[in-house]
N, C-alpha and C. Protein backbone atom coordinates (compact mmCIF):
# COMPACT_ATOMS: atom_id res chain seq x y z
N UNK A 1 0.85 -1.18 0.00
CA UNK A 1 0.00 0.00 0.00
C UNK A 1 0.89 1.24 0.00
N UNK A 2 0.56 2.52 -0.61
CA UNK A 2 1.53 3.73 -0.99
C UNK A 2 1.05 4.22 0.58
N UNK A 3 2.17 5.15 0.72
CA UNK A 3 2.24 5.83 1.81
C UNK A 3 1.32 6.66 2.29
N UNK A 4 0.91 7.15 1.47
CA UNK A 4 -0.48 8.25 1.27
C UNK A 4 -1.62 7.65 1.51
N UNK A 5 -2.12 6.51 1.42
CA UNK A 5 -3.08 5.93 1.54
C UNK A 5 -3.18 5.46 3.13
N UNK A 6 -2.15 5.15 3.87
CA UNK A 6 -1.76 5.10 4.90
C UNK A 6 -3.00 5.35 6.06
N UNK A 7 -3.36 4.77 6.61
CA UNK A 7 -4.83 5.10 7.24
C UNK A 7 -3.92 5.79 9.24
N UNK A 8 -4.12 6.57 10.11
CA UNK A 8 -3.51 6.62 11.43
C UNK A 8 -3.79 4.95 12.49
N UNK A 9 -3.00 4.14 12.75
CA UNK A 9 -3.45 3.36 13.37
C UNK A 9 -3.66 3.67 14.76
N UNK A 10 -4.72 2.82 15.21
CA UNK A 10 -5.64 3.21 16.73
C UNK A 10 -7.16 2.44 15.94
N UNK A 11 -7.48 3.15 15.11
CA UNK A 11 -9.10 3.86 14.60
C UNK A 11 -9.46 2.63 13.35
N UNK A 12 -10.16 2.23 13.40
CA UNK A 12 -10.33 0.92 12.31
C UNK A 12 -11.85 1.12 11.35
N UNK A 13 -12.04 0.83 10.36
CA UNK A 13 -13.66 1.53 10.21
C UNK A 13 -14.50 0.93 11.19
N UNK A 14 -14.33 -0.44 11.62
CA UNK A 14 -15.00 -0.95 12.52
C UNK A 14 -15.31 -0.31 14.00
N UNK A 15 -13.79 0.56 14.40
CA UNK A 15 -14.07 1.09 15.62
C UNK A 15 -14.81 2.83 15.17
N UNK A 16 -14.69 3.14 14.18
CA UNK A 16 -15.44 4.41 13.47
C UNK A 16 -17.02 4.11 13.63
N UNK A 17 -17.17 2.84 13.37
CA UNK A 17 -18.44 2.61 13.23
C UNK A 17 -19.19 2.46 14.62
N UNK A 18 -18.49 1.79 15.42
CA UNK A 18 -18.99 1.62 16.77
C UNK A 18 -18.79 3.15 17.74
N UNK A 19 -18.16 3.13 17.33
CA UNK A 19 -17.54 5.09 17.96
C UNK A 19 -18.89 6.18 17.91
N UNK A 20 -18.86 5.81 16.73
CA UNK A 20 -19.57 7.21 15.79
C UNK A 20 -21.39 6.85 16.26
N UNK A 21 -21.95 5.53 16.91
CA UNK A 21 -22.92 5.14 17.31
C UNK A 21 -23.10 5.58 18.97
N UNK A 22 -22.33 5.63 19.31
CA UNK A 22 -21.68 6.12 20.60
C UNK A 22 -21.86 7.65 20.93
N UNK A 23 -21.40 8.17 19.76
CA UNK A 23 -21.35 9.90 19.57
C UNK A 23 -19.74 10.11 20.18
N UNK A 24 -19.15 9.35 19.68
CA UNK A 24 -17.48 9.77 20.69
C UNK A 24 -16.56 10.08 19.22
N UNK A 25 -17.04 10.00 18.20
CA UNK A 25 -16.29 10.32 17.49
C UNK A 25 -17.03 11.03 16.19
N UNK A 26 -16.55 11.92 15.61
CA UNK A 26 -16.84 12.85 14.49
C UNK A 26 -16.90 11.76 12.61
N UNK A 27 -17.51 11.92 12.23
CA UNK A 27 -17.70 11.13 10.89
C UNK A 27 -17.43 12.18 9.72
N UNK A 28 -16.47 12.47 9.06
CA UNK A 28 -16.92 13.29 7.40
C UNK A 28 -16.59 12.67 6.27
N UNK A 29 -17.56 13.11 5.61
CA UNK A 29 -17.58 12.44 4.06
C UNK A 29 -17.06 13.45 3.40
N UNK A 30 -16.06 13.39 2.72
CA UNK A 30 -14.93 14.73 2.16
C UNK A 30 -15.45 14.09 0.09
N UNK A 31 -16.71 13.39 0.15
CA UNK A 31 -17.04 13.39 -1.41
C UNK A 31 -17.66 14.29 -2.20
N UNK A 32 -17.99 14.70 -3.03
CA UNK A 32 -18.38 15.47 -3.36
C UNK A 32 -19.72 14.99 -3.31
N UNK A 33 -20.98 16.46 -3.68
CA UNK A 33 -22.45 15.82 -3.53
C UNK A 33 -22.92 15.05 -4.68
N UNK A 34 -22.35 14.86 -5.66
CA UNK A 34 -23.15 13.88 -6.70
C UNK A 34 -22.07 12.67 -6.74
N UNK A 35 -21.14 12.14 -6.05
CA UNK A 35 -21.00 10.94 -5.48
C UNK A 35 -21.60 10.58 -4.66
N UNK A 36 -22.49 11.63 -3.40
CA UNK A 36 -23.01 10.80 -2.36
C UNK A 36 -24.30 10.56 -2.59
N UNK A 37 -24.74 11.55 -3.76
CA UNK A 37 -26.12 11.53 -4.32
C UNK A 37 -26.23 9.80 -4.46
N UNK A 38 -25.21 9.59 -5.47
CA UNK A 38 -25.20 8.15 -5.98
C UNK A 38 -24.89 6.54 -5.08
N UNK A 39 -24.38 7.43 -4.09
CA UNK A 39 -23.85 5.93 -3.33
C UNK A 39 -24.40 6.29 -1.58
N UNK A 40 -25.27 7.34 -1.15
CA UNK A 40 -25.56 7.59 -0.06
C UNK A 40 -24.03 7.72 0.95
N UNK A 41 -24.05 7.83 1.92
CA UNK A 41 -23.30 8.35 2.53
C UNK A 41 -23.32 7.86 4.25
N UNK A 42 -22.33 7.45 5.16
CA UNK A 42 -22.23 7.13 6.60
C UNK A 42 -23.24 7.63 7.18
N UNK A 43 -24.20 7.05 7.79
CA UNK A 43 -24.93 7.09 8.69
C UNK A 43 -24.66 7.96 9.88
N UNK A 44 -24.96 9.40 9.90
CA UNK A 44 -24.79 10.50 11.03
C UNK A 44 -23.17 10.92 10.38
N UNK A 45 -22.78 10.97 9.46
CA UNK A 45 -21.68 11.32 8.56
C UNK A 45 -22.16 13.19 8.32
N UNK A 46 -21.46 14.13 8.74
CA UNK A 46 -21.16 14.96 7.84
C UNK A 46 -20.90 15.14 6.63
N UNK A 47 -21.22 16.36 5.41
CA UNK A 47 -20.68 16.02 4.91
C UNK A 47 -20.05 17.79 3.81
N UNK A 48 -18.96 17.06 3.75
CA UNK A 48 -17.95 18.56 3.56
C UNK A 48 -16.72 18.37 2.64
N UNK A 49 -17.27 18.53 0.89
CA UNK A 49 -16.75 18.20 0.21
C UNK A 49 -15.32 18.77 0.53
N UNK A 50 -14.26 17.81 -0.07
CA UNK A 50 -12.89 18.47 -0.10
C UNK A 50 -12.59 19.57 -0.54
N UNK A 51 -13.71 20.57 -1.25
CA UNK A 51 -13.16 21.69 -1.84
C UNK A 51 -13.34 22.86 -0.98
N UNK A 52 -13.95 22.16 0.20
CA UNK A 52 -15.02 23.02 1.55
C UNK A 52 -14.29 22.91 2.75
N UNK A 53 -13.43 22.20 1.94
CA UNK A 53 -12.76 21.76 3.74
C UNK A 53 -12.55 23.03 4.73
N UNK A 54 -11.77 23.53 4.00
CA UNK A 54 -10.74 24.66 4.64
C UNK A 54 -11.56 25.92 4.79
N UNK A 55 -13.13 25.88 4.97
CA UNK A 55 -13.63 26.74 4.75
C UNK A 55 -14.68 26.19 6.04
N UNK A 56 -15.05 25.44 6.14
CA UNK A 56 -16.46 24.57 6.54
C UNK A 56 -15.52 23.73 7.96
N UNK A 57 -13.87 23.16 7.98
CA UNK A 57 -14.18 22.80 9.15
C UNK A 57 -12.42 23.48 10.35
N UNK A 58 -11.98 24.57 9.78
CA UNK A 58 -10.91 25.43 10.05
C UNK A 58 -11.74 25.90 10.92
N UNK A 59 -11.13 25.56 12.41
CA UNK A 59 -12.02 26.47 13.24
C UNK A 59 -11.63 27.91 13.93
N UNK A 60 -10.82 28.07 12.88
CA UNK A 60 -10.46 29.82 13.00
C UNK A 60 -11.74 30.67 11.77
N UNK A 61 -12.21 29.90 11.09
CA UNK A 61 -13.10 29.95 10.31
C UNK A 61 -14.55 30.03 10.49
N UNK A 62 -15.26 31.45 10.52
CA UNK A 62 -16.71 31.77 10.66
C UNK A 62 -17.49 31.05 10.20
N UNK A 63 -16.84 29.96 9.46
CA UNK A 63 -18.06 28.98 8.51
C UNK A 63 -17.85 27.66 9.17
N UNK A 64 -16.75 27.51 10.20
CA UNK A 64 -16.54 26.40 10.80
C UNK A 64 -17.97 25.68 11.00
N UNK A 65 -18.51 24.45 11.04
CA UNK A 65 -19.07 23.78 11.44
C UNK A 65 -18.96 23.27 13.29
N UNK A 66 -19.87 23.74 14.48
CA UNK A 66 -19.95 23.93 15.24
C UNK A 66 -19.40 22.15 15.67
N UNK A 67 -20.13 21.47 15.11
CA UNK A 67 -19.25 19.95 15.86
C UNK A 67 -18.10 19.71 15.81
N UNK A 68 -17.27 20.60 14.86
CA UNK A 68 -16.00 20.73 14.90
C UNK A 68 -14.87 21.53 15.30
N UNK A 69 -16.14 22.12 16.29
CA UNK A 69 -15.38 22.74 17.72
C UNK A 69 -15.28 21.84 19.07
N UNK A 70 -15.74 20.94 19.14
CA UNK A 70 -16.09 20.00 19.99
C UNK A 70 -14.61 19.40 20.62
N UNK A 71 -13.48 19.32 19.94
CA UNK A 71 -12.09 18.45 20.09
C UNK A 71 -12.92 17.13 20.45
N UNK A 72 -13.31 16.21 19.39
CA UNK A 72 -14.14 15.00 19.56
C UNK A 72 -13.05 14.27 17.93
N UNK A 73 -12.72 13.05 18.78
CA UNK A 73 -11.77 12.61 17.47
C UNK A 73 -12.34 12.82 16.02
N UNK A 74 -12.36 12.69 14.78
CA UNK A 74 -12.15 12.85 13.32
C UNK A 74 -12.23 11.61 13.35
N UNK A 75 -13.03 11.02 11.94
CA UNK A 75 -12.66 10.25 11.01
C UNK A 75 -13.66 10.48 9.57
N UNK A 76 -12.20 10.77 8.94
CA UNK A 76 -12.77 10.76 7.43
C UNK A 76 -12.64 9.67 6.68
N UNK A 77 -13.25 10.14 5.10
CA UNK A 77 -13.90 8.57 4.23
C UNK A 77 -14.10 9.79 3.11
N UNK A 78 -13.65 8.64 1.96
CA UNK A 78 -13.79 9.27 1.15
C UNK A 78 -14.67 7.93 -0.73
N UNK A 79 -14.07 7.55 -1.38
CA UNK A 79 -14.52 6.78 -2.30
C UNK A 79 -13.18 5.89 -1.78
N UNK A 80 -12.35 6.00 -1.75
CA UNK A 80 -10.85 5.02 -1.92
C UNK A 80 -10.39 4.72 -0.55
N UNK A 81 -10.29 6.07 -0.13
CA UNK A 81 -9.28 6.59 0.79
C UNK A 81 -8.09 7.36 0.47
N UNK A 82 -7.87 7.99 -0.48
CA UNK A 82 -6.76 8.91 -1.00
C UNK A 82 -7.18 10.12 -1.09
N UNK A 83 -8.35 10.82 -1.36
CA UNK A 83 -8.78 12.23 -0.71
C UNK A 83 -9.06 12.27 0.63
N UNK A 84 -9.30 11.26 1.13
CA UNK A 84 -9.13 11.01 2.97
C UNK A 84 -8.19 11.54 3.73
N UNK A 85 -7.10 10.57 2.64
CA UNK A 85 -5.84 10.85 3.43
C UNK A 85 -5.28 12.29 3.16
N UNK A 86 -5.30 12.94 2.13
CA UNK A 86 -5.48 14.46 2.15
C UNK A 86 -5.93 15.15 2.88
N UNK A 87 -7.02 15.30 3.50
CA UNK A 87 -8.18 15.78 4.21
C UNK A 87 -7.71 15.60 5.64
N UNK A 88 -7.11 14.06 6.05
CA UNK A 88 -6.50 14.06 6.95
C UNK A 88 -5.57 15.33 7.62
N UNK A 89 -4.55 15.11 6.73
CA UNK A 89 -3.58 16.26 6.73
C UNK A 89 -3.71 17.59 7.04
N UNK A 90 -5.05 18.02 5.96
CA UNK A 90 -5.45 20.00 6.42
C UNK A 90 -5.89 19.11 7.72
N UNK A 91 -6.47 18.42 7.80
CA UNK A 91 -7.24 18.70 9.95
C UNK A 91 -6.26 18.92 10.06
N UNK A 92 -5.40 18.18 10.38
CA UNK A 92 -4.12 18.12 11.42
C UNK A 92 -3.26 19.59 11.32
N UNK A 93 -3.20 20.23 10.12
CA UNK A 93 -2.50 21.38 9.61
C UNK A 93 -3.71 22.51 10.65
N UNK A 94 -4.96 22.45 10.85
CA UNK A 94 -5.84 23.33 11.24
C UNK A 94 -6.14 23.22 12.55
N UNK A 95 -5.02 22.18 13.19
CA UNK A 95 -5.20 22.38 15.02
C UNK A 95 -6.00 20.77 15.09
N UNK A 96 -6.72 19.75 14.47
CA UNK A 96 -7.53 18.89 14.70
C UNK A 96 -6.55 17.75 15.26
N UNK A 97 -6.05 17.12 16.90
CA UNK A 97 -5.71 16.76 16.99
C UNK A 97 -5.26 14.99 16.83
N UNK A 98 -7.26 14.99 17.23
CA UNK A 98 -7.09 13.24 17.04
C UNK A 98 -7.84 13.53 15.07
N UNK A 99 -7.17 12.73 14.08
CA UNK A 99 -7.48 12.59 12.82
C UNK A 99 -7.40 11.11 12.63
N UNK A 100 -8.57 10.38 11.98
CA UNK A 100 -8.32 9.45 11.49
C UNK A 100 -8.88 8.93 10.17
N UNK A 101 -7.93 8.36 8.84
CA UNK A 101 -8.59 8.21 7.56
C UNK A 101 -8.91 7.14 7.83
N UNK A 102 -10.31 6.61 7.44
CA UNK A 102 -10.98 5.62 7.53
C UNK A 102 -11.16 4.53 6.14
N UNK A 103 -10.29 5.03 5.33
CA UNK A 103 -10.53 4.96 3.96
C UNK A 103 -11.68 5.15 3.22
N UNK A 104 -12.32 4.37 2.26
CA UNK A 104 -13.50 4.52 1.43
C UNK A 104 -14.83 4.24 2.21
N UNK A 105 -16.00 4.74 1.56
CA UNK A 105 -17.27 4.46 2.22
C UNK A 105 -17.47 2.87 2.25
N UNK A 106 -16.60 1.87 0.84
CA UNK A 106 -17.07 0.71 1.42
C UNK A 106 -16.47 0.54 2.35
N UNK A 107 -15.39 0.35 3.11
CA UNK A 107 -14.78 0.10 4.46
C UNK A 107 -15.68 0.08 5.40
N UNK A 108 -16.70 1.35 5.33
CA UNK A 108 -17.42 2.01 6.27
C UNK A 108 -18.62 0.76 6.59
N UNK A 109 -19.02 0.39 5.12
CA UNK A 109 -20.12 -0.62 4.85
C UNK A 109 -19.54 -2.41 5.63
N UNK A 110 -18.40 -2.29 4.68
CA UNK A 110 -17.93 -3.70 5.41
C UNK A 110 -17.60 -3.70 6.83
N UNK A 111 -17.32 -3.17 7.44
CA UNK A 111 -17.09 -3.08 8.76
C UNK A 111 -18.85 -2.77 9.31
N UNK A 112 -19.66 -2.82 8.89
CA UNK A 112 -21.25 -2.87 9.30
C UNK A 112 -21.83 -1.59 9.54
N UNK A 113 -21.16 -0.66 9.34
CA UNK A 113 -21.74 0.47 9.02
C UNK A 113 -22.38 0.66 8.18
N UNK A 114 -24.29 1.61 8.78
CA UNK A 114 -24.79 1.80 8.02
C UNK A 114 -25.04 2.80 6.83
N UNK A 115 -25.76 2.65 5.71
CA UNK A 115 -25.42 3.86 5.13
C UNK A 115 -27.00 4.56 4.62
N UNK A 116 -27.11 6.12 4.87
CA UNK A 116 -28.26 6.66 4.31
C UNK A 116 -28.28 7.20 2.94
N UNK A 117 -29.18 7.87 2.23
CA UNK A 117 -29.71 8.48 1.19
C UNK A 117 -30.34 9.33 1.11
């Protein structure tokens, strides 16, 4: 597996999934909206295309999204996991301490996470 793809170990989709049922951990879908149109999206998943990131979850940022003032761990998802692991990175660059790429939404699925529409 390339380096970039690299997921933080701790965080598994499985423990994303059980986490995120819990409310102990943060969910974003960094796809754009006519991928999630098409394939629905994590169950209680945010969602904040990659082109929004730095706009929508920078919490020096008036447009910040309020759950992402919380310091409540991260985990993103993306189609693969390679805009994840991007996405990863600005958190971490924007103060987000715990980050974790979860890879693709199927991960999310195979690990028994559900998914809406």
């Amino acid at each position: 597996m390339f380096a970039f793809l690299s997921k933080t170990p701790g965080l598994s989709a499985a423990e994303a999934v059980q986490r995120s049922a819990e409310g102990a951990v943060i969910v974003i879908d960094i796809r754009d909206p006519g991928e999630i149109a098409m394939t629905g999206k994590a169950k209680g998943a945010l969602e904040i295309p990659s082109a929004a990131l730095s706009m929508r979850a920078d919490p020096r940022s008036a447009e910040c999204l309020p759950e992402l003032k919380s310091g409540k761990p991260i985990a993103v998802y993306c189609a693969s996991g390679a805009r994840s692991s991007m996405a990863k990175m600005m958190l971490k660059r924007m103060g987000h301490a715990d980050v974790h790429n979860i890879g693709g939404l199927h991960h999310w699925q195979n690990a028994g996470g559900q998914i809406t529409r």
